[in-house]
C-alpha atoms as a PDB file:
ATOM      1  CA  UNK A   1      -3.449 -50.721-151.348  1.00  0.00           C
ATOM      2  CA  UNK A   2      -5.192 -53.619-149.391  1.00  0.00           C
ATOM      3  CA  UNK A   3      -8.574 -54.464-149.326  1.00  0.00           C
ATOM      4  CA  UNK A   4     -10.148 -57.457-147.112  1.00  0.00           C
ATOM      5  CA  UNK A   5     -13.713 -58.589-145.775  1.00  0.00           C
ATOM      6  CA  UNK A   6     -13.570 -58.365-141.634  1.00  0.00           C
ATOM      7  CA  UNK A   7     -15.592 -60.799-140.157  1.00  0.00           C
ATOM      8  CA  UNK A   8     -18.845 -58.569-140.060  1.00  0.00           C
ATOM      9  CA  UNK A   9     -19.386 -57.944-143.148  1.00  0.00           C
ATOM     10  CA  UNK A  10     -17.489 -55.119-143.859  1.00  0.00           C
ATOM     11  CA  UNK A  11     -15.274 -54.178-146.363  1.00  0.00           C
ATOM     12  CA  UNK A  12     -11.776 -52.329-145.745  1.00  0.00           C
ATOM     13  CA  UNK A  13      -9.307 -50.522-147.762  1.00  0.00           C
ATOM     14  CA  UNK A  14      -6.006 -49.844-146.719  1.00  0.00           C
ATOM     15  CA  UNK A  15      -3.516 -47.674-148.203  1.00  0.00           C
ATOM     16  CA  UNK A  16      -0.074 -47.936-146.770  1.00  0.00           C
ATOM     17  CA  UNK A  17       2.928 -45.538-147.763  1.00  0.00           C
ATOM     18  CA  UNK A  18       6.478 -45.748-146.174  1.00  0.00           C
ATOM     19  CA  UNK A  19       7.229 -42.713-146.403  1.00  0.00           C
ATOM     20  CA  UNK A  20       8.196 -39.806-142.817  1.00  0.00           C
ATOM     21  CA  UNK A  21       4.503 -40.277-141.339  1.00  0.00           C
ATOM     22  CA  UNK A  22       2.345 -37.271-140.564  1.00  0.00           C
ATOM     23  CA  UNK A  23       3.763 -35.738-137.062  1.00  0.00           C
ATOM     24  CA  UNK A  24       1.069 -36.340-134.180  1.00  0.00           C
ATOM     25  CA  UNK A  25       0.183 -32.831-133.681  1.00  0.00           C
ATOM     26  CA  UNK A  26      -0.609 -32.083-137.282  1.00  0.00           C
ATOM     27  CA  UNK A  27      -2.703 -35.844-137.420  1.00  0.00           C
ATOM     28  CA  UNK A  28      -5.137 -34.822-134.668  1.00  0.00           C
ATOM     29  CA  UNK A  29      -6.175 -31.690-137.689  1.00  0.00           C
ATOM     30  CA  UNK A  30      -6.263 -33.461-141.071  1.00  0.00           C
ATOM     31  CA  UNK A  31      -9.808 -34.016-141.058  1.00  0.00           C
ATOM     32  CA  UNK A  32     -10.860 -30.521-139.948  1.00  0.00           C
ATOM     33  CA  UNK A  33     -11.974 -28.206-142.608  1.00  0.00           C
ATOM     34  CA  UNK A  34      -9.452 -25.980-144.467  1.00  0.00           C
ATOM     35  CA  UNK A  35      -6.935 -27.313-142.277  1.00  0.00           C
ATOM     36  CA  UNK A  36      -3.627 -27.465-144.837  1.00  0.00           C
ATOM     37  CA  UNK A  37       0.477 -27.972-144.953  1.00  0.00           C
ATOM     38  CA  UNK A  38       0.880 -26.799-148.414  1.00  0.00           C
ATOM     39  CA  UNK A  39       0.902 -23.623-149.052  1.00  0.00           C
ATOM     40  CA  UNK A  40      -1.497 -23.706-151.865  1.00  0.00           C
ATOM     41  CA  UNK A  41      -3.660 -26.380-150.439  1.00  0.00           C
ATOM     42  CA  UNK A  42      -7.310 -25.808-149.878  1.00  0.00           C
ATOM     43  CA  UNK A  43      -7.678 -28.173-146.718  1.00  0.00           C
ATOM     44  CA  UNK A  44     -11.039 -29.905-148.563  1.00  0.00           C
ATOM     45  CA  UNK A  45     -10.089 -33.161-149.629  1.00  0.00           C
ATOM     46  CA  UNK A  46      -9.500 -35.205-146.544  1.00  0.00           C
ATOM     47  CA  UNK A  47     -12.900 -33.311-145.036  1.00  0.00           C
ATOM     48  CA  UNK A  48     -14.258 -34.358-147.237  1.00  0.00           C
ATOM     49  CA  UNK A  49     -13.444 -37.428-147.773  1.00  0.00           C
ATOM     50  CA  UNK A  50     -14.692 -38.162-144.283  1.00  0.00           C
ATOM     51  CA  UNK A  51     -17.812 -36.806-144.948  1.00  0.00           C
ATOM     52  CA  UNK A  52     -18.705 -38.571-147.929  1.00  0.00           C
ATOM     53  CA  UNK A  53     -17.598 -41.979-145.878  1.00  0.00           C
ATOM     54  CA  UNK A  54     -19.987 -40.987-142.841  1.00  0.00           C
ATOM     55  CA  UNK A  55     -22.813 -40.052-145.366  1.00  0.00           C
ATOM     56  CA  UNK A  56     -22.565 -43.817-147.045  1.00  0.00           C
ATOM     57  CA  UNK A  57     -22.028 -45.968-143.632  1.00  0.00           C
ATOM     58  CA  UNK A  58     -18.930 -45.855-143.630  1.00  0.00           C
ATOM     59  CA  UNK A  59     -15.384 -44.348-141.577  1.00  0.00           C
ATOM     60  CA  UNK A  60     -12.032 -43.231-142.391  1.00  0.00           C
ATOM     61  CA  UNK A  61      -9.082 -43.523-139.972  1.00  0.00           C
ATOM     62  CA  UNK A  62      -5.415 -42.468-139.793  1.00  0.00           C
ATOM     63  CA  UNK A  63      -2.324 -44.597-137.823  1.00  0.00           C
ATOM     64  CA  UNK A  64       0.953 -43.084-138.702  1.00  0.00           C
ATOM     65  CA  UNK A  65       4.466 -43.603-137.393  1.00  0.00           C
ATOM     66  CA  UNK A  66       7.970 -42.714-139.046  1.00  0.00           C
ATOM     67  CA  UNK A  67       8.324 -45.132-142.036  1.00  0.00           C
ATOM     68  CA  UNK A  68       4.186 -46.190-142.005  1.00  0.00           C
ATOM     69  CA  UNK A  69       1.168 -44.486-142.707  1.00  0.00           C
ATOM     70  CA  UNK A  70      -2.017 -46.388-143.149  1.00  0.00           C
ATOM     71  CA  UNK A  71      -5.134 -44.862-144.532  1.00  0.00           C
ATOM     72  CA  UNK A  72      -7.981 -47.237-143.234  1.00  0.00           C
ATOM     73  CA  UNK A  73     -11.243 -47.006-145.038  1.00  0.00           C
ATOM     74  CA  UNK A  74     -14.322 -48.996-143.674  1.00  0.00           C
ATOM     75  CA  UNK A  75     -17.803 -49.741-145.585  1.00  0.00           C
END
């Protein structure tokens, strides 16, 4: 986890994992409602998560390759 100041004013959070990265196809649906890869996953929390960002100001963001995923959360 990494958290800086960019130069206007707002604050980001970064959390990084090295682990496979989430394959494009499936990336372009993690934010959509009930979308899920676990089979007893509800497909809420990263809806959600985006909606509670957008309701304070804020954004949340995904880059992901093999080896990187970043997380990027903006206030």
């Amino acid at each position: 986890i990494r958290a800086h100041s960019t130069p206007g004013g707002r604050c980001e959070i970064k959390m990084i994992d090295n682990g496979p990265g989430i394959p494009s196809e499936i990336r372009e649906q993690i934010f959509i409602p009930f979308f899920t890869t676990k089979e007893n996953g509800s497909g809420i929390g990263l809806s959600l998560s985006r909606q509670i960002m957008k309701n304070h100001g804020g954004s949340i963001e995904v880059a992901s390759s093999p080896g990187t995923t970043v997380f990027t959360l903006s206030l």
